[in-house]
C-alpha atoms as a PDB file:
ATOM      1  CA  UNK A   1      37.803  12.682  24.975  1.00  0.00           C
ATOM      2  CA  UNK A   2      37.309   8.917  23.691  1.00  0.00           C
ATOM      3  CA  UNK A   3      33.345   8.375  23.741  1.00  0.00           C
ATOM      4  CA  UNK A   4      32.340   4.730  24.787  1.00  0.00           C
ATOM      5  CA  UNK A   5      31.371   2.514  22.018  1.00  0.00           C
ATOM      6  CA  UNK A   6      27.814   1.694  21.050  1.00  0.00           C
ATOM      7  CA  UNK A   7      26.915  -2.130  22.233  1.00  0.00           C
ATOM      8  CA  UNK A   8      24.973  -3.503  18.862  1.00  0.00           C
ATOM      9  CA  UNK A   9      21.890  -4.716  19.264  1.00  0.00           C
ATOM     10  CA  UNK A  10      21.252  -8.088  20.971  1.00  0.00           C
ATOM     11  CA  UNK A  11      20.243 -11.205  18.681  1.00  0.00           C
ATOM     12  CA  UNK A  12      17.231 -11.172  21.326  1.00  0.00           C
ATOM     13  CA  UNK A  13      16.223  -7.643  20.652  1.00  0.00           C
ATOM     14  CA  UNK A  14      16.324  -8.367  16.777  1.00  0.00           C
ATOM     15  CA  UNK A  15      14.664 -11.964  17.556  1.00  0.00           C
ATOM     16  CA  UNK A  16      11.984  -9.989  19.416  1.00  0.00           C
ATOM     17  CA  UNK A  17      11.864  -7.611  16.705  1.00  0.00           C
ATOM     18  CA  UNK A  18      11.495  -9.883  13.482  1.00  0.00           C
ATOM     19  CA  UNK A  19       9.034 -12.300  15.833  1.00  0.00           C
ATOM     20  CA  UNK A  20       6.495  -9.537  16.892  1.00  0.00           C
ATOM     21  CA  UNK A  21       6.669  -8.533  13.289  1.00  0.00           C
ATOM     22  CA  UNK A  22       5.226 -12.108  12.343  1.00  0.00           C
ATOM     23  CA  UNK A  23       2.375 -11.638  14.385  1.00  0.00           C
ATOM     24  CA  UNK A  24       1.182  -8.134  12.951  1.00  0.00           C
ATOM     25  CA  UNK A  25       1.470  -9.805   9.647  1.00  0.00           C
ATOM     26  CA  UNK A  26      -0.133 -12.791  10.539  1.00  0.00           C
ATOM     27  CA  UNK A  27       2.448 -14.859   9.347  1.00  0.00           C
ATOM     28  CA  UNK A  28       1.394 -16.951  12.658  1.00  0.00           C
ATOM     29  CA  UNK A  29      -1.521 -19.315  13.598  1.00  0.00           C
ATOM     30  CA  UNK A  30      -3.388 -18.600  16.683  1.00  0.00           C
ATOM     31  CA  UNK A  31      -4.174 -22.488  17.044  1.00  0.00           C
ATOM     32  CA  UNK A  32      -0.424 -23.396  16.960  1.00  0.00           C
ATOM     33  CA  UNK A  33       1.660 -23.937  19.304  1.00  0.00           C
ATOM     34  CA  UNK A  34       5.067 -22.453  18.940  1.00  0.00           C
ATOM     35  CA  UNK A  35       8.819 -23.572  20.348  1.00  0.00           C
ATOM     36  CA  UNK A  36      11.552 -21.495  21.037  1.00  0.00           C
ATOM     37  CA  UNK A  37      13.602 -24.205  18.700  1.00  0.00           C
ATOM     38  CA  UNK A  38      11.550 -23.407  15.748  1.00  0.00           C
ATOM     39  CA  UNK A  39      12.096 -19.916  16.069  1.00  0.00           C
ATOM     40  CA  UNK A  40      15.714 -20.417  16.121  1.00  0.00           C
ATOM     41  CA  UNK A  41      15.593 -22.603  13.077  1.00  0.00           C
ATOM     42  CA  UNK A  42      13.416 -19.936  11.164  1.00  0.00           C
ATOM     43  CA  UNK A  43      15.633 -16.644  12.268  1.00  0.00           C
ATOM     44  CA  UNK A  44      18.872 -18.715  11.985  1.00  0.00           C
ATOM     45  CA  UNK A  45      20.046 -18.044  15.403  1.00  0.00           C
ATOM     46  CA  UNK A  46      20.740 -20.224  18.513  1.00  0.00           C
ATOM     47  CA  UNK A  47      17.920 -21.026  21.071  1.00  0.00           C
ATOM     48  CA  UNK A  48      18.686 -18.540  23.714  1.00  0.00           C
ATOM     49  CA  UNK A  49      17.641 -15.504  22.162  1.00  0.00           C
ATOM     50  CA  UNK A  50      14.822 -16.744  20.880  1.00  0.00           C
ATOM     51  CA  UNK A  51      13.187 -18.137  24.142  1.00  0.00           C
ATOM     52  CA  UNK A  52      14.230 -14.437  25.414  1.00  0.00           C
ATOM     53  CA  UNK A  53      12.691 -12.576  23.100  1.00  0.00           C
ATOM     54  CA  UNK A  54       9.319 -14.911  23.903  1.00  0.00           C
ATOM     55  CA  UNK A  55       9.399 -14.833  27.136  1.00  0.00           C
ATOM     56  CA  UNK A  56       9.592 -10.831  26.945  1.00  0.00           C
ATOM     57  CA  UNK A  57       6.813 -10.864  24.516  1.00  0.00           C
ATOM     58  CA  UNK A  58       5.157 -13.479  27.121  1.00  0.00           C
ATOM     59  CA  UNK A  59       5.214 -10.530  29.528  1.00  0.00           C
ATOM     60  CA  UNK A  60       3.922  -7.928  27.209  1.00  0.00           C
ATOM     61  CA  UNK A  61       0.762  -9.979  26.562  1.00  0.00           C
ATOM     62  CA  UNK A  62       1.563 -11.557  22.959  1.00  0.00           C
ATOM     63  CA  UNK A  63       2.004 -14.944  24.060  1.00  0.00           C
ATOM     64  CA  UNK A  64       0.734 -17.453  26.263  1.00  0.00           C
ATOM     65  CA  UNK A  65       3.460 -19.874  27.774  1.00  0.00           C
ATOM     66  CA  UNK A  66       2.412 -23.362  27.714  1.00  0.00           C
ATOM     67  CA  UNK A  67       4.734 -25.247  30.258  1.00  0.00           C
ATOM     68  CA  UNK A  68       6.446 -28.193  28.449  1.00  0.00           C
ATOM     69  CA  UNK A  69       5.210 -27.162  25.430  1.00  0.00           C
ATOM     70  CA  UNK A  70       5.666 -23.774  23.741  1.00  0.00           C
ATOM     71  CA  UNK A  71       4.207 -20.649  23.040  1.00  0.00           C
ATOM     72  CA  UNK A  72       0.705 -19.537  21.756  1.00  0.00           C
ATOM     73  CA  UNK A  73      -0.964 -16.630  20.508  1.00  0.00           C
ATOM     74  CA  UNK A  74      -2.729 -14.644  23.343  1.00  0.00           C
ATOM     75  CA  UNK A  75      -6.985 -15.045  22.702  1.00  0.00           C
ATOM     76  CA  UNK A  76      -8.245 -12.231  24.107  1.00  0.00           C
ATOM     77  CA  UNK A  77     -11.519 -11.956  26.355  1.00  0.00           C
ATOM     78  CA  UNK A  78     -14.654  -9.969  25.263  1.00  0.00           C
ATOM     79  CA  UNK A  79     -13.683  -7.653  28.527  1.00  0.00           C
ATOM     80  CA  UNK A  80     -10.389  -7.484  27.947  1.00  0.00           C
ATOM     81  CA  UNK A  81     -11.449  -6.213  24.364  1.00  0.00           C
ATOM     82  CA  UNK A  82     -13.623  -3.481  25.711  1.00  0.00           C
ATOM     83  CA  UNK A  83     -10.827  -2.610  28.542  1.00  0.00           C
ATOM     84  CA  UNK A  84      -8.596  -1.499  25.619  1.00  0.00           C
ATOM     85  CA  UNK A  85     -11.333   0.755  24.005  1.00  0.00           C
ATOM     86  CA  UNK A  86     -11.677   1.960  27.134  1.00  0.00           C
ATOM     87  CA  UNK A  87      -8.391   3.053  27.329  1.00  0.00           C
ATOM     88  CA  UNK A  88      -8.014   4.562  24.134  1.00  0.00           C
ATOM     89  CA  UNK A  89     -11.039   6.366  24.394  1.00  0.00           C
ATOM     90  CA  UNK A  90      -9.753   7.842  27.574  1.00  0.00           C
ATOM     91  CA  UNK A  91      -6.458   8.962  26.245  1.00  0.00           C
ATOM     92  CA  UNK A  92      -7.213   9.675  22.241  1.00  0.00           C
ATOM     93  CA  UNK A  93     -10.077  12.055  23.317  1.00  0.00           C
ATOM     94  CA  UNK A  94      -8.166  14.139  26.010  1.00  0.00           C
ATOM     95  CA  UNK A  95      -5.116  14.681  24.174  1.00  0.00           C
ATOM     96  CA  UNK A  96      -7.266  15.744  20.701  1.00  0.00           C
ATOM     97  CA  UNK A  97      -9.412  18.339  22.895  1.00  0.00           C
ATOM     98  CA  UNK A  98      -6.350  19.898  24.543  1.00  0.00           C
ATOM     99  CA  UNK A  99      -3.974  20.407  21.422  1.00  0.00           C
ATOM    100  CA  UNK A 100      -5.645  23.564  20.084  1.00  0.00           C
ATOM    101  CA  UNK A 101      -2.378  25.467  20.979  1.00  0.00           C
ATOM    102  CA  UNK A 102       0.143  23.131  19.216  1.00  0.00           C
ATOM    103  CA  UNK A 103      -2.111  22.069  16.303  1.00  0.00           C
ATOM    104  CA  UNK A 104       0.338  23.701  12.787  1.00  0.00           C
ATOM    105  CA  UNK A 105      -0.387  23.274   9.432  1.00  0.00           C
ATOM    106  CA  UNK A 106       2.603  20.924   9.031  1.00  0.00           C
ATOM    107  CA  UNK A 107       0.754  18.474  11.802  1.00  0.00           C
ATOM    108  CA  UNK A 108      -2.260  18.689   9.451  1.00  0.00           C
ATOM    109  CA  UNK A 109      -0.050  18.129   6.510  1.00  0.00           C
ATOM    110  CA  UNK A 110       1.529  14.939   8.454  1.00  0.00           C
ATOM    111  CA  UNK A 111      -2.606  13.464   8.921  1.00  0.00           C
ATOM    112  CA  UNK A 112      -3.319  14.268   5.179  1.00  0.00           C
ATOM    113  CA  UNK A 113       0.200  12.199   4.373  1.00  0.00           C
ATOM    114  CA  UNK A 114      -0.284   9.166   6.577  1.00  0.00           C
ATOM    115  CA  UNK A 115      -4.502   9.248   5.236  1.00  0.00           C
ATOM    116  CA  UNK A 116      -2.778   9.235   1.858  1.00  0.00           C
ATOM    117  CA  UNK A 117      -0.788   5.856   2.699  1.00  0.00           C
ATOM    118  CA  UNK A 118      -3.450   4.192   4.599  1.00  0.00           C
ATOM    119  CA  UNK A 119      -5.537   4.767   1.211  1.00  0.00           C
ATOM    120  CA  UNK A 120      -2.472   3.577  -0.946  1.00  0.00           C
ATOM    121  CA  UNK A 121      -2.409   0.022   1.333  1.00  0.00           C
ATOM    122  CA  UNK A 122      -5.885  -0.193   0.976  1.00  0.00           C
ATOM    123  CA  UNK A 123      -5.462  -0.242  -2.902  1.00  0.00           C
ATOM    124  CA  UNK A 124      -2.931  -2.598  -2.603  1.00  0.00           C
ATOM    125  CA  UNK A 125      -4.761  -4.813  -0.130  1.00  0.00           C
ATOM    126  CA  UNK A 126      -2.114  -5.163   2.105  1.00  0.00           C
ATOM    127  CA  UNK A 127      -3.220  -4.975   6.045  1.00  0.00           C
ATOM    128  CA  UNK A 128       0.015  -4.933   7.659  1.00  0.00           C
ATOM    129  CA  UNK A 129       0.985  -1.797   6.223  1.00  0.00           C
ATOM    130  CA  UNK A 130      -2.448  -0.152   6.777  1.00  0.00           C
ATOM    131  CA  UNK A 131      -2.489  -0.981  10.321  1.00  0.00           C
ATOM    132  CA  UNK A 132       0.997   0.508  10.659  1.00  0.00           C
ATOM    133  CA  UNK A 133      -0.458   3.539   8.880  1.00  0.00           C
ATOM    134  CA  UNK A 134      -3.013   3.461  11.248  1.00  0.00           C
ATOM    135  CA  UNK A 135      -1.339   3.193  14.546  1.00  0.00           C
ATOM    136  CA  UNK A 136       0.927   6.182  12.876  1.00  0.00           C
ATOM    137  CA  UNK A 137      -2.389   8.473  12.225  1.00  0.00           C
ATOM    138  CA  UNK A 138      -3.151   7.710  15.982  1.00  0.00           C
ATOM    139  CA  UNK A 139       0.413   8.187  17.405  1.00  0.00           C
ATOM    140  CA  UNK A 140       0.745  11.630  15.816  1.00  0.00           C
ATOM    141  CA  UNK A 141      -1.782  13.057  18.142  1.00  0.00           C
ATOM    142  CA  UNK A 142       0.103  11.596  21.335  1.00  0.00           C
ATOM    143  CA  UNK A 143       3.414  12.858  20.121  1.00  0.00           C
ATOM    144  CA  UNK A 144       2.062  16.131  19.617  1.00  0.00           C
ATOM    145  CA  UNK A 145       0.872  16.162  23.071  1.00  0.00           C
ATOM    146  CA  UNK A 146       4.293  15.171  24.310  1.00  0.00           C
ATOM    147  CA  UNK A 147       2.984  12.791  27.435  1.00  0.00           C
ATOM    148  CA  UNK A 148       5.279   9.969  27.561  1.00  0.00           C
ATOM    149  CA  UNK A 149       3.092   7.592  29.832  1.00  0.00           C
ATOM    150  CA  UNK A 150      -0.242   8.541  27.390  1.00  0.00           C
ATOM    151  CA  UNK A 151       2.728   7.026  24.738  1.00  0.00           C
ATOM    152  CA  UNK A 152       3.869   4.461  26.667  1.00  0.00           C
ATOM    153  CA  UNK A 153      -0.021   2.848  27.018  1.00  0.00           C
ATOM    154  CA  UNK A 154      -0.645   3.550  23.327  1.00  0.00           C
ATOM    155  CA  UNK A 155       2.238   1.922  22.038  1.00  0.00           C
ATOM    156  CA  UNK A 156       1.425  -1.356  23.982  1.00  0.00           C
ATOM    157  CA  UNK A 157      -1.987  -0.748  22.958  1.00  0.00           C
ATOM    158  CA  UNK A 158      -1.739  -0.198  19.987  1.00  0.00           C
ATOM    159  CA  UNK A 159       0.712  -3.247  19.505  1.00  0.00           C
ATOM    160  CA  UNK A 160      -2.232  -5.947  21.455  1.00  0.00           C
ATOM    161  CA  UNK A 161      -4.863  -4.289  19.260  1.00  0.00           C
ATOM    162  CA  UNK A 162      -3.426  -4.884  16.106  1.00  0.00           C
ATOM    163  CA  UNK A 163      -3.245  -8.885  16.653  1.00  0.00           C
ATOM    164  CA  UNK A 164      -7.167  -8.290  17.807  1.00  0.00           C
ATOM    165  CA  UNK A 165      -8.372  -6.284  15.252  1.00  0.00           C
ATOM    166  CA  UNK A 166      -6.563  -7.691  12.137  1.00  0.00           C
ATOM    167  CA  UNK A 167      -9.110 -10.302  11.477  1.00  0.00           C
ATOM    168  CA  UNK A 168     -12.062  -7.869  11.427  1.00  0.00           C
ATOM    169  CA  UNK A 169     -10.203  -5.365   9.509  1.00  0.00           C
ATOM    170  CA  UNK A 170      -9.898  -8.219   6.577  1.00  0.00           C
ATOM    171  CA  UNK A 171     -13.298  -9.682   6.773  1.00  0.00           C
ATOM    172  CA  UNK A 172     -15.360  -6.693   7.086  1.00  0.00           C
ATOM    173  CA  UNK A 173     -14.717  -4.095   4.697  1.00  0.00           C
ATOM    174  CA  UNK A 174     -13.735  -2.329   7.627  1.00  0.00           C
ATOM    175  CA  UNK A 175     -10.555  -0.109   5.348  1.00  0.00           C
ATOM    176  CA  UNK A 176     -12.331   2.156   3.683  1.00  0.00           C
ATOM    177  CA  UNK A 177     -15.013   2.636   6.807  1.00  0.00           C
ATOM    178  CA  UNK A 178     -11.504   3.701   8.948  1.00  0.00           C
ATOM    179  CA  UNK A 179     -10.129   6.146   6.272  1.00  0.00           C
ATOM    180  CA  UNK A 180     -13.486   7.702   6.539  1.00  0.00           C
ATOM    181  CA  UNK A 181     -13.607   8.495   9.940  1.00  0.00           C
ATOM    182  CA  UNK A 182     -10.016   9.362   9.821  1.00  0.00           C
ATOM    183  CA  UNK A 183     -10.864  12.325   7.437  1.00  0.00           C
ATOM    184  CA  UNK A 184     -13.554  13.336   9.561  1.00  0.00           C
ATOM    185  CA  UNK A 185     -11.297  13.343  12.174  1.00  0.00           C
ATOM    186  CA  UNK A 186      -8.832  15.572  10.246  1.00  0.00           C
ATOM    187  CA  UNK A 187     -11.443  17.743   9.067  1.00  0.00           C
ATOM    188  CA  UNK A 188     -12.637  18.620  12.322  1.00  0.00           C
ATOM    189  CA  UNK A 189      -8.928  19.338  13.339  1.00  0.00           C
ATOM    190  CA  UNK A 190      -8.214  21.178  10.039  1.00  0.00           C
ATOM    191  CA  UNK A 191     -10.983  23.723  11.185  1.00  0.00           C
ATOM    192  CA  UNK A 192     -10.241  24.309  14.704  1.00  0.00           C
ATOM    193  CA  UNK A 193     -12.900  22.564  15.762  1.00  0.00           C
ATOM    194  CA  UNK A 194     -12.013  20.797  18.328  1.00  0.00           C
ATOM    195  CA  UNK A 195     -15.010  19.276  20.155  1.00  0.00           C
ATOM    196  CA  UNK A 196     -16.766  18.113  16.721  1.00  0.00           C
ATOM    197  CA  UNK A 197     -12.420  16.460  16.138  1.00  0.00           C
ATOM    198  CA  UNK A 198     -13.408  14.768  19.950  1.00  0.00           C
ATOM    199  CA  UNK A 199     -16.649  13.230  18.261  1.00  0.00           C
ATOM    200  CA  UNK A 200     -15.487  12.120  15.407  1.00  0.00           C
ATOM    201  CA  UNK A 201     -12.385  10.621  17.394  1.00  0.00           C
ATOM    202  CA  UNK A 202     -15.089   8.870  19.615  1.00  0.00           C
ATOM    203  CA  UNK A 203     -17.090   7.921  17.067  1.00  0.00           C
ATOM    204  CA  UNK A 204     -13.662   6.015  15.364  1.00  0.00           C
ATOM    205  CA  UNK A 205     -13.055   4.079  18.542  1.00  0.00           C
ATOM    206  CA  UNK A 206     -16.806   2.369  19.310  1.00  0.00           C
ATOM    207  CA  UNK A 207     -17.175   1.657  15.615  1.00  0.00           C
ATOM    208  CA  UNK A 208     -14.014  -0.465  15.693  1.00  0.00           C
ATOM    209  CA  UNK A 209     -14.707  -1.688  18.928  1.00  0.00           C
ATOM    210  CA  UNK A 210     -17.847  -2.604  17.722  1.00  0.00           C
ATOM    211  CA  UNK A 211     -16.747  -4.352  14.634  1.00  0.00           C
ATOM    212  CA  UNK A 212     -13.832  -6.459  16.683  1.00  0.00           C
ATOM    213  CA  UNK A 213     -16.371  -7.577  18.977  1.00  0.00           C
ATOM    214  CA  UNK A 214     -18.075  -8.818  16.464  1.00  0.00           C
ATOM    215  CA  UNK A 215     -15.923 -10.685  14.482  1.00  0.00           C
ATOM    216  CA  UNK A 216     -14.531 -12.149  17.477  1.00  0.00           C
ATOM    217  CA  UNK A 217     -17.628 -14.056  18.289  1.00  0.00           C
ATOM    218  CA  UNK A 218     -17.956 -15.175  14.568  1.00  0.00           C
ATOM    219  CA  UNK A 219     -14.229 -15.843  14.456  1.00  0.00           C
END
């Protein structure tokens, strides 16, 4: 039986790709405003797929399209801030008190690994890759749960939040606060405890809401 070929992936998808990855880096200025020509120019590609790939991220809530004019950098409100830790909270503390039954010692083994990275970018000083550490730690308690609208929300979420909490993550000192609570959090798992694992999860959340709120008004 001849199997149908594989399309590659579209220059948008990879334009979409390589551009969202510029904005978890902050390799881009909130103040500036952005043209789907200088993306081209920068990715080497023609202007199509890079207007697609910012409209799309237009509709996923990265950018802001200024008619005429460009693209900028979403700003986020103060209650669209606390809507997202609302969220998280909702999710991250339902799915870590109902995973007693598929908790192993290889899914502990996975938190200790990913804690060891986020403590090896920390070293390094290098944000990016501790935030992608970070949304990993998080997104191994939603895959374990296997709910793929819970994944679906934190994935966008966790996408938005890294643009809004990047900033107070740097000027802070808020690293070594994170991998903190992130070993409590393991701890707690690690011994079957599962509502002090729910604290400690809550207790994660409204300190780094906390923290982003606060920078934002400084910032």
């Amino acid at each position: 039986m001849v199997q149908k070929l594989k399309r590659p992936e579209t220059l948008k998808f990879q334009a979409l790709e390589q551009i969202r990855e510029l904005l978890v880096t902050g390799q881009l200025k909130p103040e500036e405003v952005y043209s789907a020509n200088h993306f081209a120019k920068v990715l080497g590609i023609s202007r199509t797929p890079a207007r697609e790939a910012l409209l799309e991220l237009t509709s996923d809530g990265y950018f802001i399209s200024l008619l005429g004019r460009g693209f900028q950098i979403r700003q986020f409100s103060e209650k669209e801030v606390v809507d997202f830790f609302e969220t998280r909270k909702l999710i991250e503390n339902y799915v870590v008190g109902n995973i007693a039954d598929l908790v192993s010692d290889e899914f502990i083994g996975t938190l200790n690994s990913i804690l060891d990275e986020m403590v090896r970018q920390a070293k390094a000083d290098d944000p990016a890759r501790f935030l992608d550490a970070d949304k990993k730690f998080h997104m191994s308690f939603i895959n374990l749960y296997s709910n793929q609208q819970f994944a679906s929300i934190m994935e966008n979420i966790r996408d938005l939040m890294t643009l809004i909490g990047k900033q107070a993550l740097i000027h802070t000192g808020r690293i070594y606060e994170v991998i903190e609570e992130h070993r409590a959090i393991i701890d707690a798992v690690a011994d079957n405890d599962f509502p002090q694992a729910v604290k400690a999860m809550t207790a994660h959340i409204d300190s780094t809401e906390h923290k982003v709120l606060v920078e934002r008004i400084r910032y």
